[in-house]
Protein backbone atom coordinates (compact mmCIF):
# COMPACT_ATOMS: atom_id res chain seq x y z
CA UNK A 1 0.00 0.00 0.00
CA UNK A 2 2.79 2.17 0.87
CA UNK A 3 4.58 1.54 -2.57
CA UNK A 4 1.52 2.34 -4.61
CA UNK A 5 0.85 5.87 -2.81
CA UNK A 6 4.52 6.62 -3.36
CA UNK A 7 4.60 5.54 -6.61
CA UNK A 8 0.94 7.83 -7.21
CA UNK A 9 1.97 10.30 -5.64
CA UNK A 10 5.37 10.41 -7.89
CA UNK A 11 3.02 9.96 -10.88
CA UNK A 12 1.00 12.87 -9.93
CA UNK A 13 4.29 14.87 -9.10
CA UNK A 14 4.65 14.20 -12.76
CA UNK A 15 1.66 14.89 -13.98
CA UNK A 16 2.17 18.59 -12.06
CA UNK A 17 5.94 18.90 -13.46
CA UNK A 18 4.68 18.26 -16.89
CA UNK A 19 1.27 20.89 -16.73
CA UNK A 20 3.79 23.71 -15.23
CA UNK A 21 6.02 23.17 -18.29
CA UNK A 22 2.89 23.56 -20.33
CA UNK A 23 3.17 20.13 -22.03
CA UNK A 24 -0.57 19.13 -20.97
CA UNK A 25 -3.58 20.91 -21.64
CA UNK A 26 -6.11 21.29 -18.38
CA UNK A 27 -8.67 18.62 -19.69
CA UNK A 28 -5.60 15.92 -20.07
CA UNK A 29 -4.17 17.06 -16.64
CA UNK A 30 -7.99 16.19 -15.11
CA UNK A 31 -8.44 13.46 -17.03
CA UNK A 32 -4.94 11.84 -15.89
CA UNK A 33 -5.08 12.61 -12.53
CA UNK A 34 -8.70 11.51 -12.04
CA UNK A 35 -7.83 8.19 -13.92
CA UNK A 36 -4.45 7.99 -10.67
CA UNK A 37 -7.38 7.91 -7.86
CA UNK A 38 -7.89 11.71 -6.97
CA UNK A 39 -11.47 12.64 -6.80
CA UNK A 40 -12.82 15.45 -9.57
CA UNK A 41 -12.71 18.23 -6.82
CA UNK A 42 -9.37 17.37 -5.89
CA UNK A 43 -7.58 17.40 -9.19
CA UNK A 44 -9.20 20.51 -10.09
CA UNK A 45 -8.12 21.75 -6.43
CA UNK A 46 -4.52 21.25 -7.59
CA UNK A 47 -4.83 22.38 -10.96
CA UNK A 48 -6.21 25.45 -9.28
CA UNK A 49 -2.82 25.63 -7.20
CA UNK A 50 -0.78 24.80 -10.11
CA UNK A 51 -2.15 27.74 -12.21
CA UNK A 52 -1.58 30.24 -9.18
CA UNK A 53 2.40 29.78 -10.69
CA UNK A 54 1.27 29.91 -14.44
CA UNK A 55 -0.87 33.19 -14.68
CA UNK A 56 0.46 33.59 -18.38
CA UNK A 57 -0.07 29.90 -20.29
CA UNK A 58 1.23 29.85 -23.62
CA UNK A 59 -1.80 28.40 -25.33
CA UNK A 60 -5.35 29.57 -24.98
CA UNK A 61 -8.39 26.77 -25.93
CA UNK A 62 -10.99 28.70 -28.07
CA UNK A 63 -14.30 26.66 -28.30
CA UNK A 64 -16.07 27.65 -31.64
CA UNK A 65 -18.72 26.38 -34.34
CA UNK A 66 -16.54 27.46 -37.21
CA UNK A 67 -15.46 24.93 -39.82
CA UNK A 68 -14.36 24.76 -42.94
CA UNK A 69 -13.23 27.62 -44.58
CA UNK A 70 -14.65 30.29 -41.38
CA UNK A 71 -11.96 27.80 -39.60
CA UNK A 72 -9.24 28.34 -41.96
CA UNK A 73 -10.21 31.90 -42.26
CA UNK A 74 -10.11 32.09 -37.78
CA UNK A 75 -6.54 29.94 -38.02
CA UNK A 76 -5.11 32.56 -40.30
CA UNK A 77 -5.89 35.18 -38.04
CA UNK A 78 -4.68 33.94 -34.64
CA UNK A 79 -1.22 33.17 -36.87
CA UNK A 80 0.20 36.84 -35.88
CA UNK A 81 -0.61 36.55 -32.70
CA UNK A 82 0.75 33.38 -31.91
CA UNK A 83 3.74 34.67 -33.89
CA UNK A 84 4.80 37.39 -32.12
CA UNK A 85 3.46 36.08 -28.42
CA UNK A 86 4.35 32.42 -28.47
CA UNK A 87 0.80 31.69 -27.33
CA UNK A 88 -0.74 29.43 -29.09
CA UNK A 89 -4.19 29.08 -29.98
CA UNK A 90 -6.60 25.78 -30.29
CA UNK A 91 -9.58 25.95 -32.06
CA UNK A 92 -12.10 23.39 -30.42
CA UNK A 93 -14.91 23.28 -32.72
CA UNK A 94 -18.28 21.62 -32.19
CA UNK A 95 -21.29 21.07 -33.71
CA UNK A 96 -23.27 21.89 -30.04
CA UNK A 97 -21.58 25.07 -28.42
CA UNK A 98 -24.11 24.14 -25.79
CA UNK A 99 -23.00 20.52 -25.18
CA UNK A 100 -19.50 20.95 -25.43
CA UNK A 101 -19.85 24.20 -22.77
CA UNK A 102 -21.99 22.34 -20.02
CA UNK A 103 -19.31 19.37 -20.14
CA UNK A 104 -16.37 21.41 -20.00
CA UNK A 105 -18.04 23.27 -17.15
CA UNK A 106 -19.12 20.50 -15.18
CA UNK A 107 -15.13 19.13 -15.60
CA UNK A 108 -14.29 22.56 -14.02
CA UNK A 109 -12.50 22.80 -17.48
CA UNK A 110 -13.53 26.40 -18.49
CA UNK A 111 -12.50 26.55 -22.18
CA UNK A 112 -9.81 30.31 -22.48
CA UNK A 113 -12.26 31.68 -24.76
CA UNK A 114 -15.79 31.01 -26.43
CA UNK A 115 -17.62 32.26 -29.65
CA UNK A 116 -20.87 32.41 -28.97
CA UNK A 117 -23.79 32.89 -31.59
CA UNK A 118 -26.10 35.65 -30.09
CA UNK A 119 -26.24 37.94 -27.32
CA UNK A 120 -28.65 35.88 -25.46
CA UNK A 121 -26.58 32.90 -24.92
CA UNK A 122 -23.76 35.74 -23.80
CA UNK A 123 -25.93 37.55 -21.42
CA UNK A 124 -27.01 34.60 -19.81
CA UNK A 125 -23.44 33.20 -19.50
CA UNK A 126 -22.33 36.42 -17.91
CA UNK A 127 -25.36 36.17 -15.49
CA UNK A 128 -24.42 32.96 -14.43
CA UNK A 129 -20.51 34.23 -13.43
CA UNK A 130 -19.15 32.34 -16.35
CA UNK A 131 -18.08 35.18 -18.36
CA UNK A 132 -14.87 38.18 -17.81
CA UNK A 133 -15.10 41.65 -18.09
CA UNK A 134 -13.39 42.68 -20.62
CA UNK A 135 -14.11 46.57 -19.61
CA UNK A 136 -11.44 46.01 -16.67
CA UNK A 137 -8.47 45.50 -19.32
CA UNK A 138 -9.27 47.19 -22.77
CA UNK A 139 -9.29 50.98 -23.77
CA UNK A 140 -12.67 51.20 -23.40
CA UNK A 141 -12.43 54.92 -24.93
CA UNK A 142 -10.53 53.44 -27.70
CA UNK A 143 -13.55 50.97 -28.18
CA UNK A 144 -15.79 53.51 -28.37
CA UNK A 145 -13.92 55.44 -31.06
CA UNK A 146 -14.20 52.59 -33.08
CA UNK A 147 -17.02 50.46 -32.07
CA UNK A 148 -20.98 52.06 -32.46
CA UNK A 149 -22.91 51.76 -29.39
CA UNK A 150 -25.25 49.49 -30.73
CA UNK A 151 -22.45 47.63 -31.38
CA UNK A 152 -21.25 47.45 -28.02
CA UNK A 153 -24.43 47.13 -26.40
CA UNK A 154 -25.02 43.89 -28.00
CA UNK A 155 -22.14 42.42 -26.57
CA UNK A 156 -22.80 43.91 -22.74
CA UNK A 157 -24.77 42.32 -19.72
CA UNK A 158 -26.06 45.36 -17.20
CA UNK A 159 -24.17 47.98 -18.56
CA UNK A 160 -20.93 45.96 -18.84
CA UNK A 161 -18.95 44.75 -21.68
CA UNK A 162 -18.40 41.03 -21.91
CA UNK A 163 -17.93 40.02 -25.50
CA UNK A 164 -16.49 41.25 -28.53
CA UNK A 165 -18.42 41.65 -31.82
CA UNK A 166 -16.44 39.69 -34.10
CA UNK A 167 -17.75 39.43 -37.04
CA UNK A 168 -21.02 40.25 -38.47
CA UNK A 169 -23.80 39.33 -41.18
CA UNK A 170 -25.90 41.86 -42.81
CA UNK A 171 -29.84 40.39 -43.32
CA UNK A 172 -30.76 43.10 -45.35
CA UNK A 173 -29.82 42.28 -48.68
CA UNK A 174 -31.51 41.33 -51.64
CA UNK A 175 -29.97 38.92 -54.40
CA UNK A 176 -30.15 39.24 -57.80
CA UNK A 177 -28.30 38.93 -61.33
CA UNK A 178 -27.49 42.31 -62.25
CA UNK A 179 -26.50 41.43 -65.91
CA UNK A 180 -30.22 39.64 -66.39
CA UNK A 181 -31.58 42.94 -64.20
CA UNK A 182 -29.56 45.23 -66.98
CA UNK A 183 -31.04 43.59 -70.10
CA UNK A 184 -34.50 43.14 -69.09
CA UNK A 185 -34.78 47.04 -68.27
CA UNK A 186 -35.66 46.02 -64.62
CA UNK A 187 -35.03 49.08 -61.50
CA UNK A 188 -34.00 48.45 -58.20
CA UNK A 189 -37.10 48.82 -56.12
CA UNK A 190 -36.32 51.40 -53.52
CA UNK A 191 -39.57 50.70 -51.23
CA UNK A 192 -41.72 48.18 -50.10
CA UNK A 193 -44.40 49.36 -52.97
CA UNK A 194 -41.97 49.35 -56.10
CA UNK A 195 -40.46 45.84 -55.09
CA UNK A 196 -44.14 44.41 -55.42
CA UNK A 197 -44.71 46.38 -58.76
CA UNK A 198 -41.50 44.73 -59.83
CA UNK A 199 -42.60 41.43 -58.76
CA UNK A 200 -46.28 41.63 -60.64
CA UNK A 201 -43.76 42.78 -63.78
CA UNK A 202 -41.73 40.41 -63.77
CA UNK A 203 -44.93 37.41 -63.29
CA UNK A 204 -46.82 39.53 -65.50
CA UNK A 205 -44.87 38.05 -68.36
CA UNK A 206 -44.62 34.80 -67.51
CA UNK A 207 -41.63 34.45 -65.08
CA UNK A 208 -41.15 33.83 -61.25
CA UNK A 209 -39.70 37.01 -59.53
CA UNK A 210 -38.88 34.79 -56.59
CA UNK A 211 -36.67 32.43 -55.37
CA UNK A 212 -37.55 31.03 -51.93
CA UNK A 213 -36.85 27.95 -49.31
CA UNK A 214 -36.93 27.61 -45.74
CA UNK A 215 -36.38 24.04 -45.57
CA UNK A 216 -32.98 23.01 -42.91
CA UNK A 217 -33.91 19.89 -41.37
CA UNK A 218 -34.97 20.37 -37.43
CA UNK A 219 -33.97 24.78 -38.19
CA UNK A 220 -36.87 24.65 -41.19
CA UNK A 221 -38.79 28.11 -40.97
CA UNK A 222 -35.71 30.28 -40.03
CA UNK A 223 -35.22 32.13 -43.68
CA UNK A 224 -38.91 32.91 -43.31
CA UNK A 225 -38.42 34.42 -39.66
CA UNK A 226 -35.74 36.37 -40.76
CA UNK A 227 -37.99 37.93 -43.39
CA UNK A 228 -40.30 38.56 -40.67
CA UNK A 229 -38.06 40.24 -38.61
CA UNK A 230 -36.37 42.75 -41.56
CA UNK A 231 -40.12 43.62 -42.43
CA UNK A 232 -41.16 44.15 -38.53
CA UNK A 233 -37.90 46.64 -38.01
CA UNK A 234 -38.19 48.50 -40.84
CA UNK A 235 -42.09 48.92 -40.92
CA UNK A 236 -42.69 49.51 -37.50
CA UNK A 237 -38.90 50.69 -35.90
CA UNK A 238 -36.23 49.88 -32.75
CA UNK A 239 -38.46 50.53 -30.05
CA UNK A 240 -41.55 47.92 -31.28
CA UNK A 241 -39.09 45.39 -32.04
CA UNK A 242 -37.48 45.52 -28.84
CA UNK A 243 -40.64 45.58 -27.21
CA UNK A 244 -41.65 42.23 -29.20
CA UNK A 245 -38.65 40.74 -29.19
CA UNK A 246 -38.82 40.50 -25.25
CA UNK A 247 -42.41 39.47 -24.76
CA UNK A 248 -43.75 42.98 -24.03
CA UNK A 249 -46.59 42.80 -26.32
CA UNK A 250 -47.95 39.73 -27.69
CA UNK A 251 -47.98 37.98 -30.53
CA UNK A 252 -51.41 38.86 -31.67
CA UNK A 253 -50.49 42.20 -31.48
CA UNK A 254 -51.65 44.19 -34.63
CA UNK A 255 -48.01 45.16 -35.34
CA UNK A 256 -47.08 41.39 -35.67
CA UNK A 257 -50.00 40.36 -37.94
CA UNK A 258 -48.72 43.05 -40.46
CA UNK A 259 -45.47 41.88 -40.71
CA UNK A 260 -47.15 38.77 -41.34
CA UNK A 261 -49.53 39.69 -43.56
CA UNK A 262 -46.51 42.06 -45.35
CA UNK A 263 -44.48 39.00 -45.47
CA UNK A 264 -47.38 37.17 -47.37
CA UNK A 265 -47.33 39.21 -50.21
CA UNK A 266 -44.21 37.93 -51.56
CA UNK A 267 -44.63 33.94 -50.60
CA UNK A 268 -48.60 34.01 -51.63
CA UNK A 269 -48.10 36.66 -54.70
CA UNK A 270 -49.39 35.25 -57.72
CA UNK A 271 -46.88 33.56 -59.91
CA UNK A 272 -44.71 35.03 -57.79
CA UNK A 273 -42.67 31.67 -56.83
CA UNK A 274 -43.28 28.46 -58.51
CA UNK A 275 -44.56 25.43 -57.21
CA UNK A 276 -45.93 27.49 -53.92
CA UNK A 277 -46.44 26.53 -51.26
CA UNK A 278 -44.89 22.77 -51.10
CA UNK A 279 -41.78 24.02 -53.29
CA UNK A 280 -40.70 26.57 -50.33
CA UNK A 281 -41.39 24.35 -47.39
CA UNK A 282 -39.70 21.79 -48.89
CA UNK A 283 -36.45 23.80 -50.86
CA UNK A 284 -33.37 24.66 -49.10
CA UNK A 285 -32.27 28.35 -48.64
CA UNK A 286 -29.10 27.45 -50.20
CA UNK A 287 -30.78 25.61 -53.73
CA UNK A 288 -33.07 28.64 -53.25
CA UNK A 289 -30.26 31.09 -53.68
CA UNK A 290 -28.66 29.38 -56.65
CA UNK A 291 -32.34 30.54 -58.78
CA UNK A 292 -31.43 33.79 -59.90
CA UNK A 293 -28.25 33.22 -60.86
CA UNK A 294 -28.79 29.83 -63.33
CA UNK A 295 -28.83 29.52 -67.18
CA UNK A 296 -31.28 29.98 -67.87
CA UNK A 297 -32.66 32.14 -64.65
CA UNK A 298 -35.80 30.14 -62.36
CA UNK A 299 -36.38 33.51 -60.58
CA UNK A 300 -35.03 37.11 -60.44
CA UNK A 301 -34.71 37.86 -56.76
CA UNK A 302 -34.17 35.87 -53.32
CA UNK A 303 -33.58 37.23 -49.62
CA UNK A 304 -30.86 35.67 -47.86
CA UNK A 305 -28.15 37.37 -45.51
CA UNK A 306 -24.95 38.12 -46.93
CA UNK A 307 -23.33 35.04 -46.11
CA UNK A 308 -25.37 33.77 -49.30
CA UNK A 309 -21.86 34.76 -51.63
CA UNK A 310 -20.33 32.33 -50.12
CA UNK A 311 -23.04 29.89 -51.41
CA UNK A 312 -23.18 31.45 -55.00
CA UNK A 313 -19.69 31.42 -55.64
CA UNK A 314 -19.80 27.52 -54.39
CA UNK A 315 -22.28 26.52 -56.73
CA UNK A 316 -21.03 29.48 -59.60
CA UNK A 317 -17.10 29.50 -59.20
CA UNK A 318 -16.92 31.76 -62.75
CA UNK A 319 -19.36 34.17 -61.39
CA UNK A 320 -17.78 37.76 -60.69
CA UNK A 321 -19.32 39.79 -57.76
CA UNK A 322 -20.90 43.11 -59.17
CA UNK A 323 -21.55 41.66 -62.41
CA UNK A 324 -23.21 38.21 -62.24
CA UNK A 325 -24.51 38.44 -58.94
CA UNK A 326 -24.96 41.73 -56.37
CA UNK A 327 -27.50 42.88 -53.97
CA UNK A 328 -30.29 46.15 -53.47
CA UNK A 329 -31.39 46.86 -49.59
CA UNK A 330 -34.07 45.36 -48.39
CA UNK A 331 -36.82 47.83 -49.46
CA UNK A 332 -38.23 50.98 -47.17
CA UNK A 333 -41.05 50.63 -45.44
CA UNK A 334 -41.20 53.50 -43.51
CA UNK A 335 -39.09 56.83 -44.26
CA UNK A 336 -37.98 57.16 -40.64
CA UNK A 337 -36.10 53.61 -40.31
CA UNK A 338 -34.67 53.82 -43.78
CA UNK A 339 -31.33 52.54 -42.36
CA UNK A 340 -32.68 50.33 -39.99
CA UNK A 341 -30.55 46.52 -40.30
CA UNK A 342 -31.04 43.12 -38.76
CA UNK A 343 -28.39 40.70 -39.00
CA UNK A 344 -26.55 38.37 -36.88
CA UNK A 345 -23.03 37.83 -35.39
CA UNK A 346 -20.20 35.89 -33.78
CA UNK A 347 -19.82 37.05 -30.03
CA UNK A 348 -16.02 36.01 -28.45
CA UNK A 349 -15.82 36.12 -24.94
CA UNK A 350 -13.71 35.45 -22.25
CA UNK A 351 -13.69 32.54 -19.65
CA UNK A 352 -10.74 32.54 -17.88
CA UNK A 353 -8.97 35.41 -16.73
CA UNK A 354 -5.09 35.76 -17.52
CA UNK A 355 -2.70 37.33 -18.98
CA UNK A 356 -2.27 35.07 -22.02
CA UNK A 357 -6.80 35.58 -22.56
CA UNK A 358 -6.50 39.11 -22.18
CA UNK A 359 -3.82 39.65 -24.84
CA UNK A 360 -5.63 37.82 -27.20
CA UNK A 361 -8.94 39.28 -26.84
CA UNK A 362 -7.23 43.02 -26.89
CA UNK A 363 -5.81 41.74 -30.20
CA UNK A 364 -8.89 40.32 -31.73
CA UNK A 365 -11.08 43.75 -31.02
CA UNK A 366 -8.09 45.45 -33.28
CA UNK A 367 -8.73 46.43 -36.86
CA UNK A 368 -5.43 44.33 -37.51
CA UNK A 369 -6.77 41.03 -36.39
CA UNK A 370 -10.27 41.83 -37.86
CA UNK A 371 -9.00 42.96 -41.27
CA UNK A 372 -7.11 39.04 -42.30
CA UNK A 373 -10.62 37.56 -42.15
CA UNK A 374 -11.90 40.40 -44.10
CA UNK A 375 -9.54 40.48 -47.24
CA UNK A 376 -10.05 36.41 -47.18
CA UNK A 377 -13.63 36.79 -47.77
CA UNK A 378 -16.71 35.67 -45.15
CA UNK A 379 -16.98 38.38 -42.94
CA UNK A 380 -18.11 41.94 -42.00
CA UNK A 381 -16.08 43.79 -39.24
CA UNK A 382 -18.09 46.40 -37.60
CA UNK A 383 -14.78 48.12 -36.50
CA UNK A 384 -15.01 51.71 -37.75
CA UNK A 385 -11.26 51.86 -37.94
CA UNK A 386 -11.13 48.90 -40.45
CA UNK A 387 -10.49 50.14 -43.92
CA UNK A 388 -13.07 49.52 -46.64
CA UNK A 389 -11.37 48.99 -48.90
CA UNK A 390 -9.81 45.95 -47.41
CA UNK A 391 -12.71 43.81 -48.39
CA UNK A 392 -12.04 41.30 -51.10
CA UNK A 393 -14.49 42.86 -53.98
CA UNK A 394 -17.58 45.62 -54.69
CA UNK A 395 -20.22 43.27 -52.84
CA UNK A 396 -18.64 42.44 -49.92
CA UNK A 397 -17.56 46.21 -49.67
CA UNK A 398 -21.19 47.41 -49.83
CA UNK A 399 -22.79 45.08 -47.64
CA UNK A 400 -20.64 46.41 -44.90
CA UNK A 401 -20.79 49.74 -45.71
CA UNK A 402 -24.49 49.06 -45.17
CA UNK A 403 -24.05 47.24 -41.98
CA UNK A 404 -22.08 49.92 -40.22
CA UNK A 405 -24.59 52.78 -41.65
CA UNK A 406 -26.99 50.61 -40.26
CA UNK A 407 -29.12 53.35 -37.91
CA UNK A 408 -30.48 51.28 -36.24
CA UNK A 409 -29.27 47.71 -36.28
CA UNK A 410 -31.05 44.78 -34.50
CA UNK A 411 -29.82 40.95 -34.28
CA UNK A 412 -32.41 38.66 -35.84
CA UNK A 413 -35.46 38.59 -33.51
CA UNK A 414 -35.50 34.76 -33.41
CA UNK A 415 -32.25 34.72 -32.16
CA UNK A 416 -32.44 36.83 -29.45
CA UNK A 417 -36.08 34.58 -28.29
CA UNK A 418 -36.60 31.67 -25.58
CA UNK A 419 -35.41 28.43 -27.75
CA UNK A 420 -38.89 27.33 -27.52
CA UNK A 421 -40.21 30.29 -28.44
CA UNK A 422 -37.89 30.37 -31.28
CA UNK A 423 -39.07 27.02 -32.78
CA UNK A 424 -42.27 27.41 -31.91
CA UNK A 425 -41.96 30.79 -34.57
CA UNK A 426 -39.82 28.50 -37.15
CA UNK A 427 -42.45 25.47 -37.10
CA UNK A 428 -45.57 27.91 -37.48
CA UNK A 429 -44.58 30.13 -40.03
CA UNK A 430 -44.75 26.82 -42.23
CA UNK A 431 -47.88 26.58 -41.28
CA UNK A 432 -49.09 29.97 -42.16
CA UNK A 433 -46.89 29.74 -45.95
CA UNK A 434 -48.46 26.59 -46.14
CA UNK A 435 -52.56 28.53 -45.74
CA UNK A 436 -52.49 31.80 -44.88
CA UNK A 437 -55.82 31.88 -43.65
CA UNK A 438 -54.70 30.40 -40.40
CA UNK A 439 -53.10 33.22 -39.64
CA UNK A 440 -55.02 33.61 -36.61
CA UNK A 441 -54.26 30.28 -35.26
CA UNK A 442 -50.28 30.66 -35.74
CA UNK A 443 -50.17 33.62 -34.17
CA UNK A 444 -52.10 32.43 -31.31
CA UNK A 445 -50.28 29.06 -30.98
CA UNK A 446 -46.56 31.25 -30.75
CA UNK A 447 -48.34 33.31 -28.00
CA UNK A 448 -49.40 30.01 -26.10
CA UNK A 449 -45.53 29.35 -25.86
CA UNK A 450 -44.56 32.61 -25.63
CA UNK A 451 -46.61 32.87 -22.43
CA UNK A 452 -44.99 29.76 -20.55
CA UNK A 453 -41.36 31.14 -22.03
CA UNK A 454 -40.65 34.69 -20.46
């Protein structure tokens, strides 16, 4: 007995020798010392102790739900850094941000940093002590020069700043094929009014203006809620939306039903999209987006957010941005919210708190961090300081001009919802493309959740 708690307590000597050199990551040290006989609490007890000597680690775990090319786009951005501090960064992706964060937590295995997808999932993070302030290290009057305050509003919880506004997507935007636009003498509607004059032109002889799916397995109904909320901010303005977004009026409200009713204009316009309704419920929003942009052309027009390039030059590779493919603002509805934007964004915040964390997130809120995603393609920066004319082409140029002009912008009302709030508004909206008529009862079945939700 003697001889095996010597020899464990040499391995775990080890085990601490080997963390304080930083050749094992926190989850290996737990894991290893857990699998030697000490109990959960007491490996993460002396992990604790060990890290009281290592307040600077040279590598920094940065949980994500990037892959592909966002994650080659994220690797070639942390590259300087790790460059010129020796710390090195690991990208953890995961398909469940959720998932992987509750099991880390529980393992007392904080990840250095997270990218979260909305500011609800941050705000409730940084109610539940999970989250750093970041306003107690970075020039906070430098990130006001060069961050709006919507902008940094988003990423705050009670007046403090917890997460960084990576990068953005602009929902306001419009596809279509500017060279088919150009020889078929079509204008760029600039309100609600001329983009459904343009629409009964363009079915008036004989051709679908639109291009529409909202089909994405279990997230079906999203593209349509995003619709929704672009018609809602622009028609009826910040404050309403707000006010709807959190529950403060209901959805039966008279507001709502117009957007509603707005929204099924386009999706019940006749000949407006073919095959309607079963062809929208049961395309894609990415086949949906390829329409305008075929040989010969199934549609004219589709609303997507601006992440949609990425998808056309996919399926298009020849296609140059500007001249086979572009994008108009999402019409006006009302003069007075002209400018008015949703969209969406990544939100990176902070988990542990160390000197190694809080050099990288002071780099990643520069311009120079923001701008190597940028010229790569896939992103919007909403740092004012960020040239324009870093971005990669005319498109991607104008759709963040537009974002940071945005006066005011709001992140996608379904994302900023109760999750079952939010499906419950992705599932009925099917149901109300599907037979408008029941208009009534969708509305009323979303409040029924809505009520148990907030």
């Amino acid at each position: 007995m003697l001889i095996f708690d010597r020899q464990r307590r040499m391995a775990v000597d080890g085990l601490v020798a080997a963390y304080a050199d930083q050749r094992l990551e926190r989850r290996v040290f737990l894991r290893r010392a857990v699998s030697l006989g000490l109990s959960l609490s007491a490996a993460s007890a002396l992990l604790t102790a060990c890290d009281g000597g290592n307040t600077s680690p040279v590598s920094i775990d940065v949980l994500n739900v990037w892959s592909g090319e966002e994650l080659k786009s994220f690797r070639a951005v942390v590259a300087p850094f790790t460059s010129a501090t020796g710390i090195t960064i690991n990208p953890e992706s995961t398909r469940n941000l959720n998932v992987a964060l509750t099991i880390r937590l529980r393992g007392n295995d904080a990840p250095g940093v997270a990218v979260v997808p909305n500011p609800s999932q941050m705000r409730q993070m940084a109610g539940q002590n999970q989250l750093i302030r970041l306003d107690t290290f970075l020039d906070m009057r430098t990130m006001r020069a060069n961050y709006d305050s919507d902008w940094l509003d988003l990423a705050s919880y009670q007046g403090k700043l917890y997460g960084l506004v990576y990068k953005a997507a602009n929902k306001g935007t419009i596809w279509y094929n500017p060279a088919q636009f150009n020889s078929l003498d079509y204008q760029i509607p600039a309100t609600w009014d001329d983009l459904l004059a343009l629409s009964a032109h363009i079915a008036g002889s004989g051709k679908y203006p639109w291009a529409m799916g909202v089909e994405n397995a279990t997230a079906s109904g999203w593209p349509a809620a995003d619709w929704i909320a672009e018609i809602y901010l622009k028609q009826f303005g910040p404050d309403l939306y707000d006010q709807w977004v959190g529950h403060q009026l209901p959805w039966t409200h008279e507001s709502v039903r117009q957007a509603f009713q707005r929204f099924g204009q386009i999706v019940g316009g006749p000949h407006y999209i073919e095959g309607i309704p079963q062809a929208v419920l049961n395309s894609s929003y990415t086949s949906a987006c390829y329409e305008p942009f075929s040989t010969p052309p199934q549609a004219y027009m589709n609303y997507l957010g601006d992440f949609a390039t990425g998808f056309i030059k996919d399926r298009f590779p020849k296609a140059q941005p500007g001249v086979d493919f572009a994008f108009f603002p999402f019409p006006t509805l009302d003069p007075r919210y002209v400018s008015a934007v949703t969209g969406s964004a990544d939100i990176v915040v902070a988990m542990r708190d160390n000197d190694a964390v809080r050099q990288f997130m002071t780099y990643l809120s520069t311009a120079k961090a923001q701008a190597i995603w940028v010229k790569r393609g896939g992103a919007i920066s909403v740092n004012k300081a960020l040239d324009l004319q870093a971005y990669p082409n005319t498109v991607a140029r104008a759709s963040a001009s537009m974002l940071l002009k945005a006066a005011p912008f709001r992140f996608g009302a379904d994302d900023q919802m109760p999750f079952a709030v939010e499906r419950a508004f992705w599932l009925k909206i099917q149901d109300f493309i599907a037979d408008q008529s029941q208009l009534d009862t969708v509305l009323n079945a979303i409040e029924r959740v809505a009520q148990q939700a907030y």
